[in-house]
C-alpha atoms as a PDB file:
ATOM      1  CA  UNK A   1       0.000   0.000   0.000  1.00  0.00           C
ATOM      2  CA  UNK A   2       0.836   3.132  -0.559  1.00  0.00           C
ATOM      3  CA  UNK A   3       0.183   7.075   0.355  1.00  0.00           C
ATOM      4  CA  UNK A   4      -1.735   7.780  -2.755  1.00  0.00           C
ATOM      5  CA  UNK A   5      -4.259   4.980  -2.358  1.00  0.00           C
ATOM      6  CA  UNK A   6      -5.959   6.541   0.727  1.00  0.00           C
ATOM      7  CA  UNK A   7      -8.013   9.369   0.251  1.00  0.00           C
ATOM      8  CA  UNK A   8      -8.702  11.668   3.036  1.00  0.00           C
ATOM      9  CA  UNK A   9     -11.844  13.237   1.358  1.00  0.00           C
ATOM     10  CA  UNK A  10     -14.057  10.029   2.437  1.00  0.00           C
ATOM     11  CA  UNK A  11     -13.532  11.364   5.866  1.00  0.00           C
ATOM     12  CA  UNK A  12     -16.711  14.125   6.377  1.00  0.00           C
ATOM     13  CA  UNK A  13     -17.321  15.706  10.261  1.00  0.00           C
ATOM     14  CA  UNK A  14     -19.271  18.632  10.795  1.00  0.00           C
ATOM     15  CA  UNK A  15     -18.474  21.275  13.314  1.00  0.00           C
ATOM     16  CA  UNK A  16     -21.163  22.443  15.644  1.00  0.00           C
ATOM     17  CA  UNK A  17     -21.460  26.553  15.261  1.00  0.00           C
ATOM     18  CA  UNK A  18     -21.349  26.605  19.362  1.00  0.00           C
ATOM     19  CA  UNK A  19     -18.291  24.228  19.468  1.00  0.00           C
ATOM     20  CA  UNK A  20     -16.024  26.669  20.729  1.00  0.00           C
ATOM     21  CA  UNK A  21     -18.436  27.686  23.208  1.00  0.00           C
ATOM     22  CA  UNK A  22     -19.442  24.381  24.351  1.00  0.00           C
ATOM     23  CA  UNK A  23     -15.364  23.186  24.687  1.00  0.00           C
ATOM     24  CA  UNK A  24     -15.279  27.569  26.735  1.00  0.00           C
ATOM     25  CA  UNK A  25     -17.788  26.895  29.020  1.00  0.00           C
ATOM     26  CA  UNK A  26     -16.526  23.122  30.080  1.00  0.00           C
ATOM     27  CA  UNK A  27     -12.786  24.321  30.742  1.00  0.00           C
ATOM     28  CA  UNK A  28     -13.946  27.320  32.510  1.00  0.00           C
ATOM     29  CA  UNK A  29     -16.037  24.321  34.897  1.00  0.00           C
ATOM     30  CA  UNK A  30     -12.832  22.833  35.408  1.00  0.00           C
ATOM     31  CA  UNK A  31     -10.843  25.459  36.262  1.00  0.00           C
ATOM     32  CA  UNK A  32     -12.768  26.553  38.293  1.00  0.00           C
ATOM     33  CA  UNK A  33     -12.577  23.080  40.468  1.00  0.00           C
ATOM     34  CA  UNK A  34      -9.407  23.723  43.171  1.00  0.00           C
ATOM     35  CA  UNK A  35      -6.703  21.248  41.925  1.00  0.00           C
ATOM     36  CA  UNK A  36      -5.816  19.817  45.302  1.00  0.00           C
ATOM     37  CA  UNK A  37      -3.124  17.741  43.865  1.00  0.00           C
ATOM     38  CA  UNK A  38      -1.681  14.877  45.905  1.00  0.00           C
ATOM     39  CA  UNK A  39       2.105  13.387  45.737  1.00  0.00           C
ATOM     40  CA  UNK A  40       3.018  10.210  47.623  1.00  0.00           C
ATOM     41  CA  UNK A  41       6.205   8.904  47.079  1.00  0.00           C
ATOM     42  CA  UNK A  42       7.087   5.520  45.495  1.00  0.00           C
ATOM     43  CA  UNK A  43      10.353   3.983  47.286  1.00  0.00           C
ATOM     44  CA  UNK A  44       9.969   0.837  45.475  1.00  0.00           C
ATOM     45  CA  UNK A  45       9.819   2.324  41.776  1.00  0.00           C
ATOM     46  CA  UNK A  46      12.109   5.062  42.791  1.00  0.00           C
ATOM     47  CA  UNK A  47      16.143   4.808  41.758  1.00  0.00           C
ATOM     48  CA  UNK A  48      19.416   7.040  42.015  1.00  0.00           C
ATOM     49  CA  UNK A  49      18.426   9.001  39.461  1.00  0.00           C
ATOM     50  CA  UNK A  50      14.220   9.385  39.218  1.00  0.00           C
ATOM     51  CA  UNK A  51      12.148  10.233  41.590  1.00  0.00           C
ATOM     52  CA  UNK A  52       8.594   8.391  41.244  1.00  0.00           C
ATOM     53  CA  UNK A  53       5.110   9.578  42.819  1.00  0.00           C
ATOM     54  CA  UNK A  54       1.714   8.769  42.395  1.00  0.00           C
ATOM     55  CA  UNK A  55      -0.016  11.646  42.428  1.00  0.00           C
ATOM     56  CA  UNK A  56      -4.046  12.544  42.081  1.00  0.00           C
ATOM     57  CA  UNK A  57      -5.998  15.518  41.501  1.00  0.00           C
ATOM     58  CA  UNK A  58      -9.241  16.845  41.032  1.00  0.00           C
ATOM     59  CA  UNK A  59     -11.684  17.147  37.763  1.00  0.00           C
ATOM     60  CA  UNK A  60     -15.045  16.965  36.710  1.00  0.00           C
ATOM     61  CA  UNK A  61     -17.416  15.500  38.161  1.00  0.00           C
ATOM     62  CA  UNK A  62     -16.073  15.219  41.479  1.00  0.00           C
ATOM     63  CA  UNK A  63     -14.013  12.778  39.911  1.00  0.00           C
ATOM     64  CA  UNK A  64     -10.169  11.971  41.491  1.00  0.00           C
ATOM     65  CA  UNK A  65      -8.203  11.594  38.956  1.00  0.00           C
ATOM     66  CA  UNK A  66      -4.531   9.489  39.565  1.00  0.00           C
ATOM     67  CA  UNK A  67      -1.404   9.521  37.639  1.00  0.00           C
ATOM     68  CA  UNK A  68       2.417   8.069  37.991  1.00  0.00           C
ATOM     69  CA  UNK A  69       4.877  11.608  37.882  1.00  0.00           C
ATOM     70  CA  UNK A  70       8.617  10.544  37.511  1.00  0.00           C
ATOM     71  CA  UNK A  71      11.193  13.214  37.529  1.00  0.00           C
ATOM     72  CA  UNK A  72      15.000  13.530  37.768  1.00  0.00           C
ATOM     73  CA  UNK A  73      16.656  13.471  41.103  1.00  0.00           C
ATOM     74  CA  UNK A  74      18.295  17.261  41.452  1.00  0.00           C
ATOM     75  CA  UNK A  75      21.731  15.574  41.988  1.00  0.00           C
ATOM     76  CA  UNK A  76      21.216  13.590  38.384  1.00  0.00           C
ATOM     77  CA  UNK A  77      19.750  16.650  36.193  1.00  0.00           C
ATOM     78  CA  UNK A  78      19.521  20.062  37.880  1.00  0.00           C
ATOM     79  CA  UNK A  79      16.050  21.553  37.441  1.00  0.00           C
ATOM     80  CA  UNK A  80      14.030  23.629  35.912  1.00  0.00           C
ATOM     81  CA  UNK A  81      12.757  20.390  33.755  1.00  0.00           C
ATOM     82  CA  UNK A  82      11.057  20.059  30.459  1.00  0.00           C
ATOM     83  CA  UNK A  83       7.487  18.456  31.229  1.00  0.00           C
ATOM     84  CA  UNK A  84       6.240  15.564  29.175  1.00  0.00           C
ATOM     85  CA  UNK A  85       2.559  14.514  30.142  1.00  0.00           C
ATOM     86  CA  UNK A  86       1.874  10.943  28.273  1.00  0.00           C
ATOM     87  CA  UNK A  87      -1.553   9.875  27.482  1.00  0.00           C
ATOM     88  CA  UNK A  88      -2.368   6.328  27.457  1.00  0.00           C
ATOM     89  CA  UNK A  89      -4.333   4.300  24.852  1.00  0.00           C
ATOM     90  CA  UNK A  90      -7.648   2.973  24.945  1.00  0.00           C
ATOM     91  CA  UNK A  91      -7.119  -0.300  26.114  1.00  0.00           C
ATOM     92  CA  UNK A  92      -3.697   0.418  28.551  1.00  0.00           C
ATOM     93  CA  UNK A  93      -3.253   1.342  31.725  1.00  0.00           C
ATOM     94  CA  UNK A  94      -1.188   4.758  32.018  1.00  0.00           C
ATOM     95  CA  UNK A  95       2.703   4.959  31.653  1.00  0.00           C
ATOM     96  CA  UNK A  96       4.964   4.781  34.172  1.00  0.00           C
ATOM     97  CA  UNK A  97       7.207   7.121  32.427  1.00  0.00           C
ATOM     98  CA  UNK A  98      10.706   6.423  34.111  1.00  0.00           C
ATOM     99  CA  UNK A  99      13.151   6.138  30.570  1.00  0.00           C
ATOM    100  CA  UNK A 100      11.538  10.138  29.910  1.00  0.00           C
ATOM    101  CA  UNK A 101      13.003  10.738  33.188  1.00  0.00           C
ATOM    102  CA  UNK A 102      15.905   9.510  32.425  1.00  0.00           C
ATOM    103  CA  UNK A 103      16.131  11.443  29.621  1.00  0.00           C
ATOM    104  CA  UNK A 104      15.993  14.375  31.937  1.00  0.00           C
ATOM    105  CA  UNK A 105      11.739  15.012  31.541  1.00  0.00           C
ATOM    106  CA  UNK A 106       9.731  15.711  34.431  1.00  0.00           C
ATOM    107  CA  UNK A 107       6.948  12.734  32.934  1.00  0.00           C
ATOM    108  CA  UNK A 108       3.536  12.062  33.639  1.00  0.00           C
ATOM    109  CA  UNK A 109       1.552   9.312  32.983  1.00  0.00           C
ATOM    110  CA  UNK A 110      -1.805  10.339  33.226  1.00  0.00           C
ATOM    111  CA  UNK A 111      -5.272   8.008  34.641  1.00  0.00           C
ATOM    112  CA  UNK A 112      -7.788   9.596  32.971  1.00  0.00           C
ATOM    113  CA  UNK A 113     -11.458   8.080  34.211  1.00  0.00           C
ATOM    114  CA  UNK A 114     -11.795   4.517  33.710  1.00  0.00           C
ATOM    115  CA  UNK A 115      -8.094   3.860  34.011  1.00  0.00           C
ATOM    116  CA  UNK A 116      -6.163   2.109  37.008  1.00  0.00           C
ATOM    117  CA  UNK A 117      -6.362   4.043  40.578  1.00  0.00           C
ATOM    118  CA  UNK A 118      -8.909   6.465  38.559  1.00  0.00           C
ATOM    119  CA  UNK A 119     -11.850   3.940  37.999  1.00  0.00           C
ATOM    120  CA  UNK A 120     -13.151   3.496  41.542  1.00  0.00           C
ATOM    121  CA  UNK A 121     -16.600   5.746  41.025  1.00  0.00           C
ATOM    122  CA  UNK A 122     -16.485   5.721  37.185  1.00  0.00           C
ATOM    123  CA  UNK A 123     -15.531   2.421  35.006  1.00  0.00           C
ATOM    124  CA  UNK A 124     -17.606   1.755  32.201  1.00  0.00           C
ATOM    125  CA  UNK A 125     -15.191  -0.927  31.098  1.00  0.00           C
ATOM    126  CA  UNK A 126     -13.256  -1.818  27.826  1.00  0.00           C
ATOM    127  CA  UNK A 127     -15.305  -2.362  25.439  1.00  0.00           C
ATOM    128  CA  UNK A 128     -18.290   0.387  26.363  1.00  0.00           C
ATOM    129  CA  UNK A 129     -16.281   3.650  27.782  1.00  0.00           C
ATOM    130  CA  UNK A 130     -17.102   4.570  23.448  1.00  0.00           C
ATOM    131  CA  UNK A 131     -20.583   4.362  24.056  1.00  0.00           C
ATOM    132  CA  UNK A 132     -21.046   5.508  27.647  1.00  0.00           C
ATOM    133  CA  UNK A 133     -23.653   8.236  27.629  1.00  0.00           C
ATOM    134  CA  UNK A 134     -23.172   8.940  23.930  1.00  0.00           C
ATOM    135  CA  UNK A 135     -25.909  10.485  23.222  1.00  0.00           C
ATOM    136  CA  UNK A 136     -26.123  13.172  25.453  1.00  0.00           C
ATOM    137  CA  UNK A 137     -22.670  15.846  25.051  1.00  0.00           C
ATOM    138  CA  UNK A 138     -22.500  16.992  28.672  1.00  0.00           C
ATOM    139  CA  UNK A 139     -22.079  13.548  30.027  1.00  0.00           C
ATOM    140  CA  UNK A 140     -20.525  12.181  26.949  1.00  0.00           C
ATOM    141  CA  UNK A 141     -17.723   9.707  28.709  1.00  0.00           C
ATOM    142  CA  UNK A 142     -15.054  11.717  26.613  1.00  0.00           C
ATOM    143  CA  UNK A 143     -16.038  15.026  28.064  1.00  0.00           C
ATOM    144  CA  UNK A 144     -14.131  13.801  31.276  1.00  0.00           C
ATOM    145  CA  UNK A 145     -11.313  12.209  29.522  1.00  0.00           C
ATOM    146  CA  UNK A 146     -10.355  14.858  27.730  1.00  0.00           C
ATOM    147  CA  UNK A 147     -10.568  17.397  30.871  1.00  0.00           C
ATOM    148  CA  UNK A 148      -8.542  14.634  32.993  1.00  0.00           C
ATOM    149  CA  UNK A 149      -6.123  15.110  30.257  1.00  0.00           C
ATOM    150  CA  UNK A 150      -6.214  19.093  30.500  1.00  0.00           C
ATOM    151  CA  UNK A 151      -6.022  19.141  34.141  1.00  0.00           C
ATOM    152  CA  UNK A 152      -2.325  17.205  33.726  1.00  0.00           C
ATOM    153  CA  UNK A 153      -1.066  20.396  32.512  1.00  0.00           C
ATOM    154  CA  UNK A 154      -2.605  22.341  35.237  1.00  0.00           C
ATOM    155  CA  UNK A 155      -0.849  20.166  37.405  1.00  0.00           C
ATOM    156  CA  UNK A 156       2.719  20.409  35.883  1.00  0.00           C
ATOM    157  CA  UNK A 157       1.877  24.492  35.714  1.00  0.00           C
ATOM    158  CA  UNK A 158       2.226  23.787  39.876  1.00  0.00           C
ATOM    159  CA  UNK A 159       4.835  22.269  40.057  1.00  0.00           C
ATOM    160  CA  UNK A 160       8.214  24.848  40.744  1.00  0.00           C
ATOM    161  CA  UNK A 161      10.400  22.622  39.485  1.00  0.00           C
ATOM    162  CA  UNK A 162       8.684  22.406  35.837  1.00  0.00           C
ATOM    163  CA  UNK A 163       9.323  24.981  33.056  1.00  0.00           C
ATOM    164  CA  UNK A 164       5.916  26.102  32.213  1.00  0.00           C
ATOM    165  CA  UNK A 165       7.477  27.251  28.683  1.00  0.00           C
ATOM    166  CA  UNK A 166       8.404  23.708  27.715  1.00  0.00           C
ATOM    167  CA  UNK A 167       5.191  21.681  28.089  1.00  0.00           C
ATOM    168  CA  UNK A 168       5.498  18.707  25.647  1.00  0.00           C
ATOM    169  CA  UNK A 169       2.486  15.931  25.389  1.00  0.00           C
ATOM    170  CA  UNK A 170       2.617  12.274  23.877  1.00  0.00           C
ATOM    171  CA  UNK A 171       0.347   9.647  22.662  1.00  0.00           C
ATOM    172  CA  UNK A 172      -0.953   6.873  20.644  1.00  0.00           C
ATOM    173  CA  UNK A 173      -4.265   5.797  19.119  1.00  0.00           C
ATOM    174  CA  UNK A 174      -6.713   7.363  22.105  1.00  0.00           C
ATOM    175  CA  UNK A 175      -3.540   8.435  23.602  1.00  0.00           C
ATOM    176  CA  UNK A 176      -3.088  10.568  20.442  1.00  0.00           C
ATOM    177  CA  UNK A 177      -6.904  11.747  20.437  1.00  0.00           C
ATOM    178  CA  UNK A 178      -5.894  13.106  24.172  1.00  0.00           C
ATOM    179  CA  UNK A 179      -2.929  15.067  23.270  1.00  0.00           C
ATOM    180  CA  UNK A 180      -4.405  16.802  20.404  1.00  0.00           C
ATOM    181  CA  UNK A 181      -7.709  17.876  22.312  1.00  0.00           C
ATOM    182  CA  UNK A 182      -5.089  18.938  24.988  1.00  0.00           C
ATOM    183  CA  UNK A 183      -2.752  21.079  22.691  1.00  0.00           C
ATOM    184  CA  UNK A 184      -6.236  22.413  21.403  1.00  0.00           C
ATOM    185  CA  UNK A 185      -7.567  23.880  24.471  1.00  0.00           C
ATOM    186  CA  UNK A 186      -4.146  24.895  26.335  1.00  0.00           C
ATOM    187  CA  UNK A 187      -2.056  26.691  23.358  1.00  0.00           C
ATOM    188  CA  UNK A 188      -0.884  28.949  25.821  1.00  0.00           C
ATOM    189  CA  UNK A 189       0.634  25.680  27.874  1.00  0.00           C
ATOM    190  CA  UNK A 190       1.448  22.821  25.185  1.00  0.00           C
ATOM    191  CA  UNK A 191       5.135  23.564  23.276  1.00  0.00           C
ATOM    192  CA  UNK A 192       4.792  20.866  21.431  1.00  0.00           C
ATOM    193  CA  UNK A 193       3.063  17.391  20.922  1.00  0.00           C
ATOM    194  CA  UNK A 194       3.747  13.774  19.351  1.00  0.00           C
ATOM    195  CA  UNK A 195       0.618  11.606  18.165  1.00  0.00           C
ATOM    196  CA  UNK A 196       0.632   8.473  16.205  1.00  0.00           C
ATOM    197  CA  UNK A 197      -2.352   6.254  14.966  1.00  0.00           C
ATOM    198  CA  UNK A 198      -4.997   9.069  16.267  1.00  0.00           C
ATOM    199  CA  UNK A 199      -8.242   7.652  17.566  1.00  0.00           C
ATOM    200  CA  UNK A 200     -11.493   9.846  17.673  1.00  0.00           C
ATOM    201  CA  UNK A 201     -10.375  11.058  13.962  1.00  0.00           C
ATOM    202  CA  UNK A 202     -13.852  11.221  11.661  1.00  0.00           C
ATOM    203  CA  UNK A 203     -15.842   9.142  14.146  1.00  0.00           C
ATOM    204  CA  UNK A 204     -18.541   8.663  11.969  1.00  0.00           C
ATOM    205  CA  UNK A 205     -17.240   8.024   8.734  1.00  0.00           C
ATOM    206  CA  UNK A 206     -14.152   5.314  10.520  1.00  0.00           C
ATOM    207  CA  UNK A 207     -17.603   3.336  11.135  1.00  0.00           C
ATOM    208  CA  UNK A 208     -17.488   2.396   7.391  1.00  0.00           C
ATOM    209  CA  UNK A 209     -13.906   2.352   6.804  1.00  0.00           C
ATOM    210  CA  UNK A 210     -13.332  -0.577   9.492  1.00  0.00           C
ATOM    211  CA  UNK A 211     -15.138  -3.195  11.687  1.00  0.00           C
ATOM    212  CA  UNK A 212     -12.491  -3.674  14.474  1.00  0.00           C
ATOM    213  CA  UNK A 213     -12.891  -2.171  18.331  1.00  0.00           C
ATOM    214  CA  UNK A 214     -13.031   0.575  19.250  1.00  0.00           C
ATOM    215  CA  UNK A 215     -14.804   1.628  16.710  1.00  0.00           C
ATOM    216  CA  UNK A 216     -16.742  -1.579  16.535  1.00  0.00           C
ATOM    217  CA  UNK A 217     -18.426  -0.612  20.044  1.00  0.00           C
ATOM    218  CA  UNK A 218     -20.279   2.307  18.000  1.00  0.00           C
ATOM    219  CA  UNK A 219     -21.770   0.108  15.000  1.00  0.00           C
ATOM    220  CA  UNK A 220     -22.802  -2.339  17.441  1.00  0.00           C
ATOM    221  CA  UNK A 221     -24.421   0.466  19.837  1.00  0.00           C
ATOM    222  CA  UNK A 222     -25.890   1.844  16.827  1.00  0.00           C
ATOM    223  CA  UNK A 223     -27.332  -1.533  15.557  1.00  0.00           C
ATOM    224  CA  UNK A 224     -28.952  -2.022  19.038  1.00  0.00           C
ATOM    225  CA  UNK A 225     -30.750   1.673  19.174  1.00  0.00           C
ATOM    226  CA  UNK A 226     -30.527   2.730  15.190  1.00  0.00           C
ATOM    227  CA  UNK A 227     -33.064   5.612  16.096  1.00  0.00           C
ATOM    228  CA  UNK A 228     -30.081   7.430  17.896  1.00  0.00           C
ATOM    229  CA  UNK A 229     -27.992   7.671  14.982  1.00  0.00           C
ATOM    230  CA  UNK A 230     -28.349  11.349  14.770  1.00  0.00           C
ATOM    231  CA  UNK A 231     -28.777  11.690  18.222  1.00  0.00           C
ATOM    232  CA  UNK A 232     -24.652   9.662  18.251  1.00  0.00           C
ATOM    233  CA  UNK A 233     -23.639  11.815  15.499  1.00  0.00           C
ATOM    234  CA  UNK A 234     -24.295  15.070  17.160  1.00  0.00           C
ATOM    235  CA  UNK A 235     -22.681  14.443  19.952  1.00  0.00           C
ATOM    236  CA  UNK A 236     -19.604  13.003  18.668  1.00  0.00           C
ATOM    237  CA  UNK A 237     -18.965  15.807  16.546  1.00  0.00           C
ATOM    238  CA  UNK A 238     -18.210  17.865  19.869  1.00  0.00           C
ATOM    239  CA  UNK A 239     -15.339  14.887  20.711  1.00  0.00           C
ATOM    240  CA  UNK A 240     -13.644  14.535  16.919  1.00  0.00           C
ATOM    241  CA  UNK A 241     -10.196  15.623  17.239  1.00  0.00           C
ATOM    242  CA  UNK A 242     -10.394  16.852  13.843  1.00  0.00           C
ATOM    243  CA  UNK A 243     -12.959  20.142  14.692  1.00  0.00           C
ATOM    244  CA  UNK A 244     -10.084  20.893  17.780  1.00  0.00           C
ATOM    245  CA  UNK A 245      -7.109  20.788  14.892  1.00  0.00           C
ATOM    246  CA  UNK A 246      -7.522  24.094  13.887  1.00  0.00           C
ATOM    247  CA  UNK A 247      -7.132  25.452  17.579  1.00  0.00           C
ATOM    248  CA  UNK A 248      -3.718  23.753  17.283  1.00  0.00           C
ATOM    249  CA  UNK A 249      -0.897  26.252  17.749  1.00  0.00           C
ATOM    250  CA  UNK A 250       2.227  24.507  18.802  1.00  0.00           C
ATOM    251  CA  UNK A 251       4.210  21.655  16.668  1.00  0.00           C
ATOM    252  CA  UNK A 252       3.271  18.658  15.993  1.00  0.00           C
ATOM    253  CA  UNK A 253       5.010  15.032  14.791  1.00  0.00           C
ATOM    254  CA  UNK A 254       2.081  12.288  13.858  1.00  0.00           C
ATOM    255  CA  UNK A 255       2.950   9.120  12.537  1.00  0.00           C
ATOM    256  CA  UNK A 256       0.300   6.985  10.999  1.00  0.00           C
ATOM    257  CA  UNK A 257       0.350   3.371   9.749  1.00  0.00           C
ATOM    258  CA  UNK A 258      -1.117   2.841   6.283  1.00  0.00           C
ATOM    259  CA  UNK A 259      -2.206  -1.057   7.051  1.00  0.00           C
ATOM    260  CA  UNK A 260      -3.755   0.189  10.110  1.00  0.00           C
ATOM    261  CA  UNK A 261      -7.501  -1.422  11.276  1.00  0.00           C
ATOM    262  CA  UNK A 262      -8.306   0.418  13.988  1.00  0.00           C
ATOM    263  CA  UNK A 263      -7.701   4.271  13.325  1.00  0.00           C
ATOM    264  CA  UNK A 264      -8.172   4.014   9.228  1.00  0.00           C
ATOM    265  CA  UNK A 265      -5.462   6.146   7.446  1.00  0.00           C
ATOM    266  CA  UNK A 266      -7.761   8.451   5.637  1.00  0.00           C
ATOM    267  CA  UNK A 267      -8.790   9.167   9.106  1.00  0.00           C
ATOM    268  CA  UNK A 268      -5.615  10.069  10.342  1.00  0.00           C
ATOM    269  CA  UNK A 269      -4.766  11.713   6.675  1.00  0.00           C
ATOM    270  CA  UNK A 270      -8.172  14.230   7.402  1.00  0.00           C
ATOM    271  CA  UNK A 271      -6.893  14.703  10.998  1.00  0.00           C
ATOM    272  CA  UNK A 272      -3.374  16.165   8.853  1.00  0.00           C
ATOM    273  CA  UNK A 273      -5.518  18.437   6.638  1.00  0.00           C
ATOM    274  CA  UNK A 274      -7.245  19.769   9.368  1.00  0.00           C
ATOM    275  CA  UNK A 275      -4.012  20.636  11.339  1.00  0.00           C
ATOM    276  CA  UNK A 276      -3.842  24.048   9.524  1.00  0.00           C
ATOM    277  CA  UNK A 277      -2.776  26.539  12.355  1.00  0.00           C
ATOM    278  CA  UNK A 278       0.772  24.087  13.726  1.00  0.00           C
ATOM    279  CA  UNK A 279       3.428  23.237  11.886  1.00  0.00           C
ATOM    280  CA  UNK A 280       3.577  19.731  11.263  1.00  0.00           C
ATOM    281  CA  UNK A 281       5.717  16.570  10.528  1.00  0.00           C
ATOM    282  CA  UNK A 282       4.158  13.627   9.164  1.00  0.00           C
ATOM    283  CA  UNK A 283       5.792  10.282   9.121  1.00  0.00           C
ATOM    284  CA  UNK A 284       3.348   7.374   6.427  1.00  0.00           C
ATOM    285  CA  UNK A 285       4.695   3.475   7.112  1.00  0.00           C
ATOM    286  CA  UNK A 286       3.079   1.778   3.976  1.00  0.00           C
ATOM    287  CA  UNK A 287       3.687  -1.569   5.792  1.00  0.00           C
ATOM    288  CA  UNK A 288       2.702  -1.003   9.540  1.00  0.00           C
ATOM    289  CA  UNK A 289      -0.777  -1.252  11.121  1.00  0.00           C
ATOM    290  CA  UNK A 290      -1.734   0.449  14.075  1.00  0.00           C
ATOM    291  CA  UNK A 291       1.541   0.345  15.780  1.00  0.00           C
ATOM    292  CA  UNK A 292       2.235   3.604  13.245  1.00  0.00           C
ATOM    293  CA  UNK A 293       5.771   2.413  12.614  1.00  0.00           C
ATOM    294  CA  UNK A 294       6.829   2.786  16.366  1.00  0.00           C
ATOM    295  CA  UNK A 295      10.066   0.707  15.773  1.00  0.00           C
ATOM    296  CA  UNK A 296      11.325   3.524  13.536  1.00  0.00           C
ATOM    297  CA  UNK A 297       9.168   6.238  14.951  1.00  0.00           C
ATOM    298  CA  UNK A 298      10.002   6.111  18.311  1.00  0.00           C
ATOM    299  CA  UNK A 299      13.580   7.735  17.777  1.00  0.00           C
ATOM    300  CA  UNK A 300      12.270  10.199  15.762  1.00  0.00           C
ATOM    301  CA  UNK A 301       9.410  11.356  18.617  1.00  0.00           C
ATOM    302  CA  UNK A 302      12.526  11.067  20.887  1.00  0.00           C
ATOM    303  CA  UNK A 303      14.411  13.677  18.738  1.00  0.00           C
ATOM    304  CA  UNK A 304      11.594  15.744  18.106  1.00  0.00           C
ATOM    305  CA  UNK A 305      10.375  16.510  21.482  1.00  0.00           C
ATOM    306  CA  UNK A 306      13.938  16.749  22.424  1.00  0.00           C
ATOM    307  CA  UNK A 307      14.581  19.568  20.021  1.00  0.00           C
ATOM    308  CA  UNK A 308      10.998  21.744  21.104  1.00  0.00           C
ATOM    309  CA  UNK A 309      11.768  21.028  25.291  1.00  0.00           C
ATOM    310  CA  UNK A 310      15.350  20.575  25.508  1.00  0.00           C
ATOM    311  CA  UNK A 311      16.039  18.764  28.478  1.00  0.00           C
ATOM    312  CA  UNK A 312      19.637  19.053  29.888  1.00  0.00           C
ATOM    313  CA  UNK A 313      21.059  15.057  30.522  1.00  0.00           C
ATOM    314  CA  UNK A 314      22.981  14.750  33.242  1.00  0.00           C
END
């Protein structure tokens, strides 16, 4: 397979007129919910050189959210560090991200709702967090993930020992859907950002292009109750990364698989073509699936965040 035998175009989402209100009025909600974040230290993960907490905090909802934060030991690298948040994937439990302190990050790997140590009052389970209250925007399942995932970088904005002018975010497949909502409604926080294999890309139209989970969980949702269609459609439109891609301001590497199943490549291709407001590096693997070339990719993320955040190595 190759580039020119996808065709973005098949991809069609429309964006609500009162989207950027809708997205306004939520973050104002969650800013305006005290952050009370929690440390506890982590002797048994911790090493010579990183530091390793869990930490919580507080979003929507009411909802504690929980998170692993690893971060250079002062006598290793001297602070002010770089922040990396990393977003986890749809299926996995968040990242203990110890190698990104190595490599002289402060990391976090966040919990969003549903996730390990965040799922206690909230868990609609793998599959059905796709479907959980999809019909109805304001308690949409994804209107708390993606504020979970906002809230990281109000927690890394209180930490001293973060530069809050080198935020950098990570992730793959929902992981990737997380970090571009994220660089969407902080541009005055996120420096730069590395997706690959974006999930929540054209929603509706990935329902034709493939028949594996996630997406699966909609077409079977929508062949129990096929009167909510529109009802589905409306709402998702308010959770499609591609209407917050234009609210993009900071850089961006996305890799994409062409052979991938589960996030189709026109889907990721339309998410490109939206990003019109960030300059962008794409990286196509004609022969990789939804792993978006991570054996090859993985150095280049490495070097790209590296160059935006510039974290000093011991």
């Amino acid at each position: 397979m190759k580039l020119a035998d996808f065709d973005p175009n098949l991809v069609h989402v429309d964006r609500p007129q009162d989207f950027d209100e809708f997205w306004r009025t939520t973050v104002n909600e969650a800013i305006a919910i005290p952050l009370q974040a929690q440390l506890a230290p982590v002797p048994m993960r911790s090493t010579n050189e990183v530091e390793v907490y869990e930490i919580h905090y507080n979003s929507l909802d009411g909802l504690e959210i929980a998170g692993w934060y690893c971060r250079p030991r002062p006598k290793y690298v001297k602070p002010p560090y770089p922040a990396l948040l990393c977003m986890p994937g749809y299926i996995a439990e968040p990242e203990l991200p110890k190698s990104w302190a190595h490599k002289g990050y402060a990391a976090l790997g966040v919990a969003p709702r549903g996730k390990l140590r965040s799922n206690q009052r909230f868990n609609p389970g793998y599959p059905g967090l796709l479907t959980h209250n999809v019909t109805n925007r304001e308690t949409y399942s994804y209107r708390g993930l993606y504020i979970d995932a906002l809230r990281a970088v109000d927690f890394a904005l209180s930490r001293p020992e973060i530069d809050s002018s080198r935020i950098g975010i990570r992730g793959s497949s929902q992981g990737g859907a997380l970090a571009i909502a994220t660089a969407a409604l902080r541009p005055d926080a996120i420096a730069c950002g590395a997706v690959s294999a974006p999930f929540l890309a054209g929603i509706m139209s990935a329902l034709d292009l493939t028949h594996s989970y996630p997406y699966e969980e909609l077409n079977d949702y929508l062949r129990m109750y096929p009167d909510s269609k529109g009802a589905v459609s409306s709402t998702l439109s308010y959770f499609d990364v591609i209407n917050f891609a234009p609210l993009v301001r900071s850089p961006l590497l996305v890799g994409l698989g062409l052979m991938d199943d589960c996030c189709p490549p026109e889907t990721g291709l339309a998410l490109v073509d939206a990003l019109q407001n960030c300059p962008k590096i794409v990286h196509t693997y004609p022969r990789c699936a939804h792993d978006a070339g991570g054996h090859w990719e993985a150095a280049k993320v490495e070097t790209f965040l590296a160059s935006h955040l510039r974290p000093l190595i011991a």
